[in-house]
Protein backbone atom coordinates (compact mmCIF):
# COMPACT_ATOMS: atom_id res chain seq x y z
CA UNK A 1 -6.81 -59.28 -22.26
CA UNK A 2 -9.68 -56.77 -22.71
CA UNK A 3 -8.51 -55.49 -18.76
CA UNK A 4 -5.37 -55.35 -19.20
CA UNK A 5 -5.95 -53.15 -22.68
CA UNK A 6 -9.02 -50.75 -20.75
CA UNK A 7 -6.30 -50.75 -17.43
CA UNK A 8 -3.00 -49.32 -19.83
CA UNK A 9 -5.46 -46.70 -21.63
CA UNK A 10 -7.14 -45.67 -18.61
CA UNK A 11 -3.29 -45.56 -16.63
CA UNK A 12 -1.95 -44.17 -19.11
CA UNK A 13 -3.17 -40.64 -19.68
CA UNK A 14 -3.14 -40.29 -15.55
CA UNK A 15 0.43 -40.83 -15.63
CA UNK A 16 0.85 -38.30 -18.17
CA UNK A 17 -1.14 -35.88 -16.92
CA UNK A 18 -0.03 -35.61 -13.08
CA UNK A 19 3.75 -36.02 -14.46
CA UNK A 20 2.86 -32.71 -16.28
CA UNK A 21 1.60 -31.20 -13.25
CA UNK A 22 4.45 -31.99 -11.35
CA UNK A 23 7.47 -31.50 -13.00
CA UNK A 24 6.69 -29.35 -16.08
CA UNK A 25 4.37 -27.24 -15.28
CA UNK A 26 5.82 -25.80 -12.47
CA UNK A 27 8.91 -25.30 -14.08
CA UNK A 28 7.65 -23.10 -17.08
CA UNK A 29 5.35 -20.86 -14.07
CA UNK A 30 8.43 -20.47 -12.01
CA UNK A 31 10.72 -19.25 -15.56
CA UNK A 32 7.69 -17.01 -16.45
CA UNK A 33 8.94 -13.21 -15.94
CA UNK A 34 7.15 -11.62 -12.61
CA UNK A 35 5.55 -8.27 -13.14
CA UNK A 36 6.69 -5.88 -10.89
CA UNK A 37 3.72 -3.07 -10.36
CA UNK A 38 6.40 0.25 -9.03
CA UNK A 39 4.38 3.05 -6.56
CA UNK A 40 5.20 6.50 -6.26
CA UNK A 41 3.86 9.64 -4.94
CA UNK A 42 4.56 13.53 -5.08
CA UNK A 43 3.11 15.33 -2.03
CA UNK A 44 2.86 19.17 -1.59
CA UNK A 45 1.90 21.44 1.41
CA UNK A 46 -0.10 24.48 1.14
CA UNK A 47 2.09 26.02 3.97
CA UNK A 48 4.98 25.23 5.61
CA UNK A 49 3.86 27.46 8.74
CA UNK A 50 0.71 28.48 9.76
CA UNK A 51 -1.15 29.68 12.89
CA UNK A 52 -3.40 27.73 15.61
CA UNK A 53 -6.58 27.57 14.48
CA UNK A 54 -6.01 27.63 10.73
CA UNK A 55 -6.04 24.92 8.54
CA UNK A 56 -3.26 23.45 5.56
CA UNK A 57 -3.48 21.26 2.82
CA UNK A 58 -1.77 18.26 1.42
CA UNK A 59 -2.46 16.66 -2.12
CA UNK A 60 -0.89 13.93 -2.69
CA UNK A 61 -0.55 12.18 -6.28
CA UNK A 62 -0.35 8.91 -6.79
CA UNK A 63 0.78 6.75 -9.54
CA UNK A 64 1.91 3.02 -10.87
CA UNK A 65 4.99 3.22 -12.74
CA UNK A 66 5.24 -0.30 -13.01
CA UNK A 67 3.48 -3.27 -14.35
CA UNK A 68 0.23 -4.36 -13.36
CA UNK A 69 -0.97 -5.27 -9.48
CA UNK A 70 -3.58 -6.20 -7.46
CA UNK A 71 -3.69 -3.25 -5.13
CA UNK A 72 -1.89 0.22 -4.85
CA UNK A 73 -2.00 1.40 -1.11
CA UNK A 74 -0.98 5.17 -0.03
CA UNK A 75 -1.31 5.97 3.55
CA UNK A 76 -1.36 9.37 5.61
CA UNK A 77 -0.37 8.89 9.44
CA UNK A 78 -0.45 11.40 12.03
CA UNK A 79 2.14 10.51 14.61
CA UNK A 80 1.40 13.58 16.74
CA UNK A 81 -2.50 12.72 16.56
CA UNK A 82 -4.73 10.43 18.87
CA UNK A 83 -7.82 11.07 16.85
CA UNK A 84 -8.20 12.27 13.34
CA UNK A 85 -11.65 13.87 14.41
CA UNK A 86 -11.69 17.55 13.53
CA UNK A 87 -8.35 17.92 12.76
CA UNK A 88 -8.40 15.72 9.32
CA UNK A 89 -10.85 16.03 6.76
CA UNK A 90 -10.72 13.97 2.73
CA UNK A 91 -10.73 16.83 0.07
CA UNK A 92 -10.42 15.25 -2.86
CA UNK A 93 -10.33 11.68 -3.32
CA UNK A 94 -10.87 9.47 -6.62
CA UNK A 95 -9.22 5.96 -5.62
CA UNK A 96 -11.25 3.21 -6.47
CA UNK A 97 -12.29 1.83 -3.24
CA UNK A 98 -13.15 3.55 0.01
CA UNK A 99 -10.91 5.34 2.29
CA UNK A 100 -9.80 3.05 5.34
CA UNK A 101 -9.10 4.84 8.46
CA UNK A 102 -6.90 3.40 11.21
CA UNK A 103 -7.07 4.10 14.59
CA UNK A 104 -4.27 3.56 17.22
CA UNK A 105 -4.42 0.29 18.91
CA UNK A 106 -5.95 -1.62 15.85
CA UNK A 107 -3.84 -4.65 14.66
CA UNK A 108 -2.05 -4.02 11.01
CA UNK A 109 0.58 -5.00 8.80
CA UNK A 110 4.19 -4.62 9.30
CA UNK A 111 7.46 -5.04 7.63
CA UNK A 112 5.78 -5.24 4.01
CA UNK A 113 4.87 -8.68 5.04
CA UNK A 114 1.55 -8.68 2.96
CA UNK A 115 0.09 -10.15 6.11
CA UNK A 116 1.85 -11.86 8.43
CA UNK A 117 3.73 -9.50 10.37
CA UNK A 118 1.25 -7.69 12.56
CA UNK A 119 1.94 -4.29 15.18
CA UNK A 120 -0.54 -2.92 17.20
CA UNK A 121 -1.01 0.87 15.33
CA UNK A 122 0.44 3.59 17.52
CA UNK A 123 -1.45 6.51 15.82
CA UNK A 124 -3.84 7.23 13.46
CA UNK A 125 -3.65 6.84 9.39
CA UNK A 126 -5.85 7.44 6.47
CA UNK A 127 -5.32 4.60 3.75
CA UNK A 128 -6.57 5.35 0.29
CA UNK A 129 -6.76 2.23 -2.50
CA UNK A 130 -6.82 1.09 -5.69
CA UNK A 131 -8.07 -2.68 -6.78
CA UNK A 132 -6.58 -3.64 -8.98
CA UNK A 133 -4.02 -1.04 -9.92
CA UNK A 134 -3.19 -0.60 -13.91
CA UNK A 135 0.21 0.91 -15.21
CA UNK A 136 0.98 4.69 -15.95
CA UNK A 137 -2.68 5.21 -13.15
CA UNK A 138 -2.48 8.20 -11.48
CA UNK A 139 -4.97 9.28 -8.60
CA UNK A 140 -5.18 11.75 -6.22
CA UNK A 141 -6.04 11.77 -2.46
CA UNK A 142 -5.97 15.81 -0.87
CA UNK A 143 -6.66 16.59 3.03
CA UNK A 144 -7.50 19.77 4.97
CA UNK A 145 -5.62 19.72 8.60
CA UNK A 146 -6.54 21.68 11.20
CA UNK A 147 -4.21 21.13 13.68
CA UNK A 148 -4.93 21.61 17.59
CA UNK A 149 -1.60 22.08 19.18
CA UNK A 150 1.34 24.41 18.63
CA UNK A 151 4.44 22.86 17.54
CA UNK A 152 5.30 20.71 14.85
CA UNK A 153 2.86 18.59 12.79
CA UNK A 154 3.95 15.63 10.69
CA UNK A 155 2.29 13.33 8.57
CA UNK A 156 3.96 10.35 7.28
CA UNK A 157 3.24 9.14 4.09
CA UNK A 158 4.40 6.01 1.99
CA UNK A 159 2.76 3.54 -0.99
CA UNK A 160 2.97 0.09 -1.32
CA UNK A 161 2.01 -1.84 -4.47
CA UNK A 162 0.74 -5.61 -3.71
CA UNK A 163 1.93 -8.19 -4.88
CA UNK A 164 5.31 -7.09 -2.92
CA UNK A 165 7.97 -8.38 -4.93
CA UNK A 166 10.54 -6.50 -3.63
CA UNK A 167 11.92 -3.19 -2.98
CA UNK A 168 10.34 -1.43 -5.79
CA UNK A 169 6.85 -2.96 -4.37
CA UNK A 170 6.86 0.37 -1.63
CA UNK A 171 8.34 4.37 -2.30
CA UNK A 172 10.17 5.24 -0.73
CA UNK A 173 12.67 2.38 -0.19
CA UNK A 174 14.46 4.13 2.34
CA UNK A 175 14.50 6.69 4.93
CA UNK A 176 12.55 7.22 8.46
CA UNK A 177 10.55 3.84 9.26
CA UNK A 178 6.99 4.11 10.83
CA UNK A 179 5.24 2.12 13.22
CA UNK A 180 4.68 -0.48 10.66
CA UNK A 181 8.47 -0.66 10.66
CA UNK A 182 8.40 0.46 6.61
CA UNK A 183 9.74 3.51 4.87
CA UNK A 184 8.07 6.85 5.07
CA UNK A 185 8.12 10.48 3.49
CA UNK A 186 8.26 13.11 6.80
CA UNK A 187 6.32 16.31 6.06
CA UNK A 188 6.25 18.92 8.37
CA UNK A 189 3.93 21.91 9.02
CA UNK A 190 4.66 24.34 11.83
CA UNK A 191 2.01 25.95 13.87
CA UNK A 192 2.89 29.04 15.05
CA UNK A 193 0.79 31.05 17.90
């Protein structure tokens, strides 16, 4: 009798307790609201034209209009560049963790698949970072260009808040699409002779 008793008071509370794992629990995560942490960016040129040889700015600021996140990405590419080397240069930078450059050929995200989408990068991009990323945070991330070449120079430049819920997780949400196959801001500086 005593087993039976110990067996029913020891069964017991297991029963309870993984039935509360499994079909309540879950239930009350899944109806809790998801915070959606909302990027965007205003970027402005120095010059819209300048010669060969001299050099522009761009300051970009940064900001989470949303909820809280884990991380706040905004990335500078160079699609006209194989090398950033003497060409782009950090001004001003006050993003909580260090600047991550990218150089063509190395393997990184795509399709704001947070990880399992890869490409193979086809030029080079500065990515600046905040971990974690609070509401209403505002940074700033400023480069000096020098281009090297005559023509047209654009830089690319988009922000994606992770956890990606959806399509306010990135700015912009539409427009020309990178080599990461994600949405992009085009600036353009001419250099003139």
């Amino acid at each position: 009798m005593n087993k039976i008793l110990l067996s029913i008071i020891l069964v017991v509370p297991i029963v309870i307790f993984f039935s509360l794992a499994v079909f309540v629990l879950p239930e009350q995560y899944m109806s809790n609201e998801k915070l959606i942490s909302q990027p965007y960016f205003e970027a402005e040129l120095s010059s819209s034209e300048i010669s060969l040889g001299d050099s522009f700015r761009i300051n970009i600021a940064s900001e989470n209009r949303g909820d809280y996140g884990d991380i706040h990405i905004v990335s500078a590419a160079f699609p006209n560049l194989e090398t950033m080397n003497g060409v782009v240069q950090i001004a001003t930078y006050d993003f909580t963790q260090s600047a991550v450059y990218i150089l063509p050929g190395e393997e990184i995200g795509s399709v704001y698949s947070g990880g399992l989408e890869y490409v193979e990068a086809k030029y080079p991009s500065i990515e600046a970072m905040n971990r974690p990323v609070h509401p209403d945070s505002e940074n700033h991330l400023e480069l000096i260009i020098t281009p090297q070449k005559l023509g047209s120079f654009p830089i690319y430049v988009k922000s994606v808040n992770i956890p990606h819920v959806n399509d306010l997780s990135h700015f912009p949400s539409t427009g020309k699409l990178d080599h990461q196959n994600e949405h992009v801001l085009v600036y353009t500086v001419n250099v003139n002779p």
